[in-house]
C-alpha atoms as a PDB file:
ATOM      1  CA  UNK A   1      24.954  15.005  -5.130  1.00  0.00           C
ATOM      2  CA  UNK A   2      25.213  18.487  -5.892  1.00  0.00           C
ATOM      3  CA  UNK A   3      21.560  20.628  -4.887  1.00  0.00           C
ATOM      4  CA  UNK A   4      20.103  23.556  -6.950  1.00  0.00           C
ATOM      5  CA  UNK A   5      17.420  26.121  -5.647  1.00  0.00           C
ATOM      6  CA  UNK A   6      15.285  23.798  -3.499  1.00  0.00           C
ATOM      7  CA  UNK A   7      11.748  24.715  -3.240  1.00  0.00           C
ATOM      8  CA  UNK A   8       9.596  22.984  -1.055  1.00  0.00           C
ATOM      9  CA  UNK A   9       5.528  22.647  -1.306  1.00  0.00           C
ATOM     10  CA  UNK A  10       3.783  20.838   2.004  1.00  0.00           C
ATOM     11  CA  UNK A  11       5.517  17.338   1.638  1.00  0.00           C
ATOM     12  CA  UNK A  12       6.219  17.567  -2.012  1.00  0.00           C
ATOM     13  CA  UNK A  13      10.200  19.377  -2.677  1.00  0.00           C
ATOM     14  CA  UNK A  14      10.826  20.689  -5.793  1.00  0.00           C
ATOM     15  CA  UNK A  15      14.726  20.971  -7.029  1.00  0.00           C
ATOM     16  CA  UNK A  16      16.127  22.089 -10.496  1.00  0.00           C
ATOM     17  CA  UNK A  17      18.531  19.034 -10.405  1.00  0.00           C
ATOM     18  CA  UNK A  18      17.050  16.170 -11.582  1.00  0.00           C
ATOM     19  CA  UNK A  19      17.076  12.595  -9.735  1.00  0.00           C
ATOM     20  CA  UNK A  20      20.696  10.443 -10.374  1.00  0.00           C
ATOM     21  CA  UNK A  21      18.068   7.330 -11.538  1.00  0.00           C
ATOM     22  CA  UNK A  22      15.937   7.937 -14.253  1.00  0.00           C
ATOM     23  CA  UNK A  23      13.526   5.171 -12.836  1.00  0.00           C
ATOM     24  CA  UNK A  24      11.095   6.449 -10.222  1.00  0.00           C
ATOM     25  CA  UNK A  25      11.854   4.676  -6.908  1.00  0.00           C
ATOM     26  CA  UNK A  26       9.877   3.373  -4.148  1.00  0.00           C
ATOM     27  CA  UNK A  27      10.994   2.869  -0.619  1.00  0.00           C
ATOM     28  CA  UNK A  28       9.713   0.732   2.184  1.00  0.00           C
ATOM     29  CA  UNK A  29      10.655  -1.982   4.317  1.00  0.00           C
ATOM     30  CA  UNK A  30      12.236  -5.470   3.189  1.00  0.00           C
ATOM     31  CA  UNK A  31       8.130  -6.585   3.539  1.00  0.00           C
ATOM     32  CA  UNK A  32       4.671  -5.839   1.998  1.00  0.00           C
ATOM     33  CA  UNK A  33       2.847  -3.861   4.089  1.00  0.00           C
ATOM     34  CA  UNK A  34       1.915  -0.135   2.833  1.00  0.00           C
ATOM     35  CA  UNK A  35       4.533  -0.613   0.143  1.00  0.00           C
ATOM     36  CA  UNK A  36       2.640  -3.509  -1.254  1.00  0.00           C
ATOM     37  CA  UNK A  37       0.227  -1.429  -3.249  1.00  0.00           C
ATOM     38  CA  UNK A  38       2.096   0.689  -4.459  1.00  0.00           C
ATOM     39  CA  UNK A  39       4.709  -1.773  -6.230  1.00  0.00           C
ATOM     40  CA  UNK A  40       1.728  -3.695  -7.120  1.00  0.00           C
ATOM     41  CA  UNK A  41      -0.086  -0.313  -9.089  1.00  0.00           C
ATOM     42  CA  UNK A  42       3.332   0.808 -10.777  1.00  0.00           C
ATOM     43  CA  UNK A  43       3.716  -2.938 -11.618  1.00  0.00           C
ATOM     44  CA  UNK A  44       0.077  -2.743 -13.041  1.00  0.00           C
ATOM     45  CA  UNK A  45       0.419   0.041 -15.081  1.00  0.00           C
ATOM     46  CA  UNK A  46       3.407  -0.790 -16.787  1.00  0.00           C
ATOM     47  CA  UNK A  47       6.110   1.696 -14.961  1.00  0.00           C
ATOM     48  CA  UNK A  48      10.460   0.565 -15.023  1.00  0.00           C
ATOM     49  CA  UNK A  49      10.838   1.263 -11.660  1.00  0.00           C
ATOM     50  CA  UNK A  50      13.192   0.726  -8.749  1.00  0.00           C
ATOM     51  CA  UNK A  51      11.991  -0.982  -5.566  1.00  0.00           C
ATOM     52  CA  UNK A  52      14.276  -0.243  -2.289  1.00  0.00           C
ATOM     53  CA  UNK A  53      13.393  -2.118   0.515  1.00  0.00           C
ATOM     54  CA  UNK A  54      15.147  -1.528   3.644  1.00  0.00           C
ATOM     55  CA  UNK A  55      15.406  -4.569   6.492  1.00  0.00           C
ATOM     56  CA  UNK A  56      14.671  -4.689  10.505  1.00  0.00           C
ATOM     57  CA  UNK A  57      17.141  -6.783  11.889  1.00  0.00           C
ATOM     58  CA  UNK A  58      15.811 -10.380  13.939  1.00  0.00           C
ATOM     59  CA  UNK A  59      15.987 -10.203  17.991  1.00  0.00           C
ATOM     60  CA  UNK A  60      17.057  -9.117  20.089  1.00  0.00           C
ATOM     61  CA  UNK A  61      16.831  -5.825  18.970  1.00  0.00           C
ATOM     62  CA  UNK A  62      14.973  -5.576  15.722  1.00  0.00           C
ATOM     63  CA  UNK A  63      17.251  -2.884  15.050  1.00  0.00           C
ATOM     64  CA  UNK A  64      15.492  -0.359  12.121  1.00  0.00           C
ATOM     65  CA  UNK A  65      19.496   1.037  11.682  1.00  0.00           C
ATOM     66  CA  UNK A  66      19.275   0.500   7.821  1.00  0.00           C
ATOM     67  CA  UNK A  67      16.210   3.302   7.837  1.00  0.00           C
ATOM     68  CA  UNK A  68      17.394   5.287  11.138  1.00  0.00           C
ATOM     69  CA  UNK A  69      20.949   5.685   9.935  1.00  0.00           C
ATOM     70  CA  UNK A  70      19.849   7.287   6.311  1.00  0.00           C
ATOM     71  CA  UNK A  71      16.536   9.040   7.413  1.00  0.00           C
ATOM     72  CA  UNK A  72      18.106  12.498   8.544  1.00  0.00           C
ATOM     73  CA  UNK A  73      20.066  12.559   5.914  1.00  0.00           C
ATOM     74  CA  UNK A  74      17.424  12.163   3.106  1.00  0.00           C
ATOM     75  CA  UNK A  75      16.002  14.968   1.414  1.00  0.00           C
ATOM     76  CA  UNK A  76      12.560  14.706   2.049  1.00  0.00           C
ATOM     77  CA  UNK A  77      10.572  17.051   4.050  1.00  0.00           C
ATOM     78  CA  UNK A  78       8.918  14.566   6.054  1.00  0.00           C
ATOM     79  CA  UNK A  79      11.394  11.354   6.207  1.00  0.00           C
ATOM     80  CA  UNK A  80       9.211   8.292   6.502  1.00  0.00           C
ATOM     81  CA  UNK A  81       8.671   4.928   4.614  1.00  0.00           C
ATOM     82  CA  UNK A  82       7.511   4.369   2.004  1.00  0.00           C
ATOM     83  CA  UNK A  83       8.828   7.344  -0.027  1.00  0.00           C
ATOM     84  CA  UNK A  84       8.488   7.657  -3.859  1.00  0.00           C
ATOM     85  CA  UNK A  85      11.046   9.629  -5.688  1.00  0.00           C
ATOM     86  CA  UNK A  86      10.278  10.347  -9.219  1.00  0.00           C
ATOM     87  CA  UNK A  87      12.972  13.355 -10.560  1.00  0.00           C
ATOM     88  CA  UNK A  88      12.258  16.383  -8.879  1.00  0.00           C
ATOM     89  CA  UNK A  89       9.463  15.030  -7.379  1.00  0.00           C
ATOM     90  CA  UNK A  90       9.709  13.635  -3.884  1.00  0.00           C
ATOM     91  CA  UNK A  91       6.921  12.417  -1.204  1.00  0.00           C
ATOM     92  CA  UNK A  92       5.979  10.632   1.237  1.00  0.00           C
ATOM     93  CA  UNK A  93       3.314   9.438   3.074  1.00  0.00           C
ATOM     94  CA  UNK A  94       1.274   5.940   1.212  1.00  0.00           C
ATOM     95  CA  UNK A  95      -1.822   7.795   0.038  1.00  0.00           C
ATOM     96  CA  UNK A  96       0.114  10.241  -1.395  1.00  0.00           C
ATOM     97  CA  UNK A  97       1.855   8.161  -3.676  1.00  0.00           C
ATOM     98  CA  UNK A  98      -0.350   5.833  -4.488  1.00  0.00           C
ATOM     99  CA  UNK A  99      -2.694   8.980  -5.601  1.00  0.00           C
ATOM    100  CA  UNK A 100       0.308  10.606  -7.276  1.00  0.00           C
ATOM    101  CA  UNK A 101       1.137   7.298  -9.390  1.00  0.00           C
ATOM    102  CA  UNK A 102      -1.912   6.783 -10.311  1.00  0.00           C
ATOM    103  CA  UNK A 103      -2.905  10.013 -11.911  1.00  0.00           C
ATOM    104  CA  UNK A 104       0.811  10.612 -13.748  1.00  0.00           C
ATOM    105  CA  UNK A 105       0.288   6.661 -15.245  1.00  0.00           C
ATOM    106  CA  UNK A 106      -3.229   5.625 -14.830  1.00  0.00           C
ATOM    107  CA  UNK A 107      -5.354   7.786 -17.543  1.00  0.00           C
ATOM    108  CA  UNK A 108      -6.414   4.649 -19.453  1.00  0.00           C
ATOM    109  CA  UNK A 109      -6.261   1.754 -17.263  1.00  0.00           C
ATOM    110  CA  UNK A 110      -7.407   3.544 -13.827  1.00  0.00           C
ATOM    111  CA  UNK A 111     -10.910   5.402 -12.248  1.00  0.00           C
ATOM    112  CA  UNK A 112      -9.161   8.430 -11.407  1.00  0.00           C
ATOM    113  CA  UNK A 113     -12.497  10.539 -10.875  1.00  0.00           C
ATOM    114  CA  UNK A 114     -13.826  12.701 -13.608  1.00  0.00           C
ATOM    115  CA  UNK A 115     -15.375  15.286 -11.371  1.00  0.00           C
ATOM    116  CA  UNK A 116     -14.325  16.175  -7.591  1.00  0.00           C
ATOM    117  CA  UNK A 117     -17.152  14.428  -5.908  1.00  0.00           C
ATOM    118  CA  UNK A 118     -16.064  11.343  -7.628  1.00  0.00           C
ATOM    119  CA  UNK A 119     -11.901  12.355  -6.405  1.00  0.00           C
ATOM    120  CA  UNK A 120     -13.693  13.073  -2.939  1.00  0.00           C
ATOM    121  CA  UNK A 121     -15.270   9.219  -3.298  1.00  0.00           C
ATOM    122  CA  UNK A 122     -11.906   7.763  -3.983  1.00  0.00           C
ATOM    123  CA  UNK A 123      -9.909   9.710  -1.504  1.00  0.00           C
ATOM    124  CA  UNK A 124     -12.701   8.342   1.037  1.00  0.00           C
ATOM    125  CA  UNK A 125     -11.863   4.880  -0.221  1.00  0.00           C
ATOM    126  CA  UNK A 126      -8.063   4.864   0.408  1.00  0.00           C
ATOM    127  CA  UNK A 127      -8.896   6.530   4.054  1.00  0.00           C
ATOM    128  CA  UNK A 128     -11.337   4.174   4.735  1.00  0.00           C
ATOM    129  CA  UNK A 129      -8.785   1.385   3.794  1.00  0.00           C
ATOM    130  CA  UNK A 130      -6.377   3.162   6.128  1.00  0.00           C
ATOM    131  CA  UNK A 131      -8.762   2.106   8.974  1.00  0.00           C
ATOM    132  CA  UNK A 132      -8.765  -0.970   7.963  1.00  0.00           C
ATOM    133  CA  UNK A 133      -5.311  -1.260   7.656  1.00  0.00           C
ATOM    134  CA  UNK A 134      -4.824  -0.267  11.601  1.00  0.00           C
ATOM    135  CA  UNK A 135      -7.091  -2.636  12.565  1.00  0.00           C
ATOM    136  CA  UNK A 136      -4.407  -5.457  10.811  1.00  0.00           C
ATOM    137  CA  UNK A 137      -1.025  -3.761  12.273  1.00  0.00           C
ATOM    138  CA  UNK A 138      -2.589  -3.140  15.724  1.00  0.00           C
ATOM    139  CA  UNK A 139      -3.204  -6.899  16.116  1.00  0.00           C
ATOM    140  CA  UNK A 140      -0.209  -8.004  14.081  1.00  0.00           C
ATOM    141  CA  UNK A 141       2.791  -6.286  16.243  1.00  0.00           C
ATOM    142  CA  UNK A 142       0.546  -7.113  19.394  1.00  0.00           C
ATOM    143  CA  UNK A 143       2.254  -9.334  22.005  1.00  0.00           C
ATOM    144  CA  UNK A 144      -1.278 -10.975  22.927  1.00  0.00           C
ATOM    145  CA  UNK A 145      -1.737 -12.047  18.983  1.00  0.00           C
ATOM    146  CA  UNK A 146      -3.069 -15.681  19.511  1.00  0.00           C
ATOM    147  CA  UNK A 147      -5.884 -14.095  21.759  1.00  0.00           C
ATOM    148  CA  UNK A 148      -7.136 -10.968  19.421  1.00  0.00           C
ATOM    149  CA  UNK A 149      -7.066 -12.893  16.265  1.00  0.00           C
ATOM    150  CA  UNK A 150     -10.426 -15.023  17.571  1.00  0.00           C
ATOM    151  CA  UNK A 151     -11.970 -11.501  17.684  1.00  0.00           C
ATOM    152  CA  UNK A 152     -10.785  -9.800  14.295  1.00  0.00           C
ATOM    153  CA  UNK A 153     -11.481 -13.276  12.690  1.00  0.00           C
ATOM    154  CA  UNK A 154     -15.088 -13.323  14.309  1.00  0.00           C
ATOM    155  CA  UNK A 155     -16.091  -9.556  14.366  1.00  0.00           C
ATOM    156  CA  UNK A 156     -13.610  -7.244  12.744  1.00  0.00           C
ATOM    157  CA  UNK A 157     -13.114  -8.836   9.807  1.00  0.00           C
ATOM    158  CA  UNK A 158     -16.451  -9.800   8.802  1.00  0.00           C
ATOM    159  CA  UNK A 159     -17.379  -6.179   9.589  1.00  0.00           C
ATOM    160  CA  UNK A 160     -15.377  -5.213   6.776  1.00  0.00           C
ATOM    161  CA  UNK A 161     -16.336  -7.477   4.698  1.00  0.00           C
ATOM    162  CA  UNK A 162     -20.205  -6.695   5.287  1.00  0.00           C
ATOM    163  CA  UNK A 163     -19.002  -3.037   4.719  1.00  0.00           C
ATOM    164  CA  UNK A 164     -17.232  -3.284   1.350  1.00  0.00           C
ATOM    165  CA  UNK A 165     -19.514  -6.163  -0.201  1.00  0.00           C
ATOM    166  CA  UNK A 166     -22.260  -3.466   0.119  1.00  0.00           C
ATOM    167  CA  UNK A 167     -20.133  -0.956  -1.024  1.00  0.00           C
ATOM    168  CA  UNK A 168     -18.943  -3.164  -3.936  1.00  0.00           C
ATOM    169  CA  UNK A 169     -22.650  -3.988  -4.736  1.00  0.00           C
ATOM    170  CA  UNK A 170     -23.458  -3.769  -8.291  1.00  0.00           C
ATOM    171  CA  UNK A 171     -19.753  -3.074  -9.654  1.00  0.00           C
ATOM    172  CA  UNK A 172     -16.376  -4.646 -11.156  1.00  0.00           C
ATOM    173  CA  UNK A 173     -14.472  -2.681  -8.833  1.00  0.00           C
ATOM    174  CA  UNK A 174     -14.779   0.037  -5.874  1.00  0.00           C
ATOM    175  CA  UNK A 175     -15.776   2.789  -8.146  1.00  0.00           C
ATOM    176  CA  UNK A 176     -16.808   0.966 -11.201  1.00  0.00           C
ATOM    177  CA  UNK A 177     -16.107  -1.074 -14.190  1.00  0.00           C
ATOM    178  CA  UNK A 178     -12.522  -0.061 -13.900  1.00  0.00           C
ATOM    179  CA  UNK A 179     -10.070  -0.223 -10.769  1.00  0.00           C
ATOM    180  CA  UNK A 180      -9.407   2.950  -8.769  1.00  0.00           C
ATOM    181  CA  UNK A 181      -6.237   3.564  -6.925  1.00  0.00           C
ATOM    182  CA  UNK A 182      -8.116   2.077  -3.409  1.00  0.00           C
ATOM    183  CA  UNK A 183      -8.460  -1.048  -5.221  1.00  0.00           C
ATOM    184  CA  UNK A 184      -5.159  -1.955  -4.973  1.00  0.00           C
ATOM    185  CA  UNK A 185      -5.376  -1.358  -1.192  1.00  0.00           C
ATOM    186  CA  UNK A 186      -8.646  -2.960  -0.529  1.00  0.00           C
ATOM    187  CA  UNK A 187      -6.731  -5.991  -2.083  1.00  0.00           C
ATOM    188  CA  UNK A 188      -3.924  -6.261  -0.417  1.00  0.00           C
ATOM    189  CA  UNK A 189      -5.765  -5.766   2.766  1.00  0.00           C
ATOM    190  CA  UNK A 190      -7.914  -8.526   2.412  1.00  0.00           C
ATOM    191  CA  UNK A 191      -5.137 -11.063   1.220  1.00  0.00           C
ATOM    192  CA  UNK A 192      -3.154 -10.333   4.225  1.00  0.00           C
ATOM    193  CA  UNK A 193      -6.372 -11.088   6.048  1.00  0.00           C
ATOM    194  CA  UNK A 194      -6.626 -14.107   4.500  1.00  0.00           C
ATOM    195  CA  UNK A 195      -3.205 -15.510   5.557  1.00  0.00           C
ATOM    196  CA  UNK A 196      -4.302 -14.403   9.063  1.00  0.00           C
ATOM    197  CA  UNK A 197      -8.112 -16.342   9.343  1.00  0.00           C
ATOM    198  CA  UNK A 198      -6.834 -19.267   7.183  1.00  0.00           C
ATOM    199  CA  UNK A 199      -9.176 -19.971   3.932  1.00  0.00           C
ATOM    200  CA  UNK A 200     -12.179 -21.864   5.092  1.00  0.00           C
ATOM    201  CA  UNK A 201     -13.190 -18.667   7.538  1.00  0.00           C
ATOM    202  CA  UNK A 202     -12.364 -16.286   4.607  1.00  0.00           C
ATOM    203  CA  UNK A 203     -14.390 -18.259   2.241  1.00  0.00           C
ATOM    204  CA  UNK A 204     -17.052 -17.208   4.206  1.00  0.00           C
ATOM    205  CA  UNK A 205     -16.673 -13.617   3.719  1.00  0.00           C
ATOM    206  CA  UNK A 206     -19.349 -12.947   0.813  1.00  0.00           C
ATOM    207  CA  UNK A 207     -19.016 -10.730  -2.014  1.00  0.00           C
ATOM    208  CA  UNK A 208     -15.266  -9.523  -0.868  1.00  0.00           C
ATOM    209  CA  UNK A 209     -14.242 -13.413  -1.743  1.00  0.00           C
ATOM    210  CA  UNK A 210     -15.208 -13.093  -5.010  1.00  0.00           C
ATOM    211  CA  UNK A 211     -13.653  -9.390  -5.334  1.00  0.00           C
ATOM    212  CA  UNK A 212     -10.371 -10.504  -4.142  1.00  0.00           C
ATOM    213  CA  UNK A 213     -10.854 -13.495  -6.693  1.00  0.00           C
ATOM    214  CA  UNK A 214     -11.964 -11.356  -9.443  1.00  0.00           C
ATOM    215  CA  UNK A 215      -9.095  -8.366  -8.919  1.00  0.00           C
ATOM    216  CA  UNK A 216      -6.222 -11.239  -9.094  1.00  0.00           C
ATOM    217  CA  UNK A 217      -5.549 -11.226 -12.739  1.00  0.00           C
ATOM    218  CA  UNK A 218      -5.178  -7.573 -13.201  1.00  0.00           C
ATOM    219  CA  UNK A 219      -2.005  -8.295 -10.927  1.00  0.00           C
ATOM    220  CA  UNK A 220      -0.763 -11.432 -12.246  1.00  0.00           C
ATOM    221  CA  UNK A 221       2.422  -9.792 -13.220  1.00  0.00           C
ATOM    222  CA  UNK A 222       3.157  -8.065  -9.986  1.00  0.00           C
ATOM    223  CA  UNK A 223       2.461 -11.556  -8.067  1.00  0.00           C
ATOM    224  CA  UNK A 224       4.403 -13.479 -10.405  1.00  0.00           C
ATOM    225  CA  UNK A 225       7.146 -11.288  -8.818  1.00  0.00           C
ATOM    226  CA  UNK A 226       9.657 -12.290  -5.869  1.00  0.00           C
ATOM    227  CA  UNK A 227       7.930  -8.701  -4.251  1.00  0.00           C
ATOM    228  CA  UNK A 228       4.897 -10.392  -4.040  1.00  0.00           C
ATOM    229  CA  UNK A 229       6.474 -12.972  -1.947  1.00  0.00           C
ATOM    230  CA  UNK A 230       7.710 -10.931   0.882  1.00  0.00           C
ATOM    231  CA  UNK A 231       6.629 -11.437   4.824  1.00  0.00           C
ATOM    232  CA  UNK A 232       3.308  -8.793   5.306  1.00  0.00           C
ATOM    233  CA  UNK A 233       4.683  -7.206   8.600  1.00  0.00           C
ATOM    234  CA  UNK A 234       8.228  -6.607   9.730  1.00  0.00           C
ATOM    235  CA  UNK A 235      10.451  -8.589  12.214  1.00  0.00           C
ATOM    236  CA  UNK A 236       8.911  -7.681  15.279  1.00  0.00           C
ATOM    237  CA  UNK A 237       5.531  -8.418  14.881  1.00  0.00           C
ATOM    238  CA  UNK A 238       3.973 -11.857  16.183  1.00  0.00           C
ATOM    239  CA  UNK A 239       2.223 -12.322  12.774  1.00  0.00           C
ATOM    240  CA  UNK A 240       4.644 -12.338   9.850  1.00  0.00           C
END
């Protein structure tokens, strides 16, 4: 593909030739993890676009060739996955996209913060999730699995839970009467948490239950989908 004038801007790159696909596309592993989300919000909000999953190989490996192979060679200025590539516009990292999809599609459907202290709340949100989310993958790709699940299911987890049903106290969603772009985080989060526990100990999680019961319907197209149906962590981990 030929390249015009490149310009690049932190881990945004700018070029005056336009994308070969006129769908935006997002990249991730062949599994749900941080791509999840955001195929779930572009799914929500109504966007034609492209989902490329690349696959780790089984043992005894788990080669990651697909991804190692093509990274150098993509232009991105940081190479990671996921990456969204909409046009001219291409990024990386998960927060990043998920912010940059919502506020290009989600005017009428999403919270995108009317003022900066309510951006700041929301970008607090999708950190905080981030947390959350490393306290999943640590245990998940952790040799000694069968042991630290008894402690995420007993402390961890309900932690979070006790954290976000206060948080959620009072509202529809994180921020309100309409979803924010965390939402879709928090969610997937606390599904894959409750494939881990099993659904008599996540029944007893309080206000969260009735969150992730609540939120389901606003995604009932993207979990009709086969992407819905993919593994939550990647070859190598011991939970799947």
């Amino acid at each position: 593909r030929d390249r015009v004038s490149t310009q690049s801007t932190g881990s945004l790159r700018f070029s005056s030739v336009m994308s070969d696909s006129t769908k935006p596309v997002i990249a991730y592993w062949h599994i749900r993890g941080l791509g999840a989300p955001c195929r779930m919000l572009l799914t929500f909000l109504g966007v034609d676009f492209e989902n490329k999953t690349y696959t780790q190989q089984g043992p005894p490996d788990y080669s990651r060739h697909e991804w190692n192979d093509v990274k150098p060679t993509m232009d991105l200025a940081f190479p990671n996955l996921p990456y969204y590539i909409d046009g001219s516009v291409k990024i990386t990292q998960f927060r990043a996209i998920l912010t940059y999809i919502g506020r290009k599609y989600g005017a009428d459907k999403l919270n995108l913060g009317a003022t900066i202290e309510e951006q700041a709340e929301i970008d607090m949100l999708l950190n905080v999730c981030g947390d959350f989310s490393s306290n999943i993958t640590r245990i998940c790709y952790n040799p000694d699995f069968d042991n630290l699940i008894g402690e995420y299911r007993a402390t961890t987890l309900p932690n979070w839970a006790r954290l976000f049903g206060k948080y959620l106290d009072g509202k529809t969603y994180l921020t309100g009467d309409k979803p924010c772009v965390a939402d879709f985080s928090l969610w997937e989060l606390l599904d894959q948490s409750k494939k881990m526990v099993g659904d008599e100990e996540f029944a007893k999680l309080g206000a969260v239950v009735e969150y992730h019961k609540r939120f389901a319907p606003l995604i009932a197209d993207y979990l009709a989908t086969d992407m819905a149906k993919y593994g939550c962590n990647n070859t190598v981990a011991k939970f799947r």
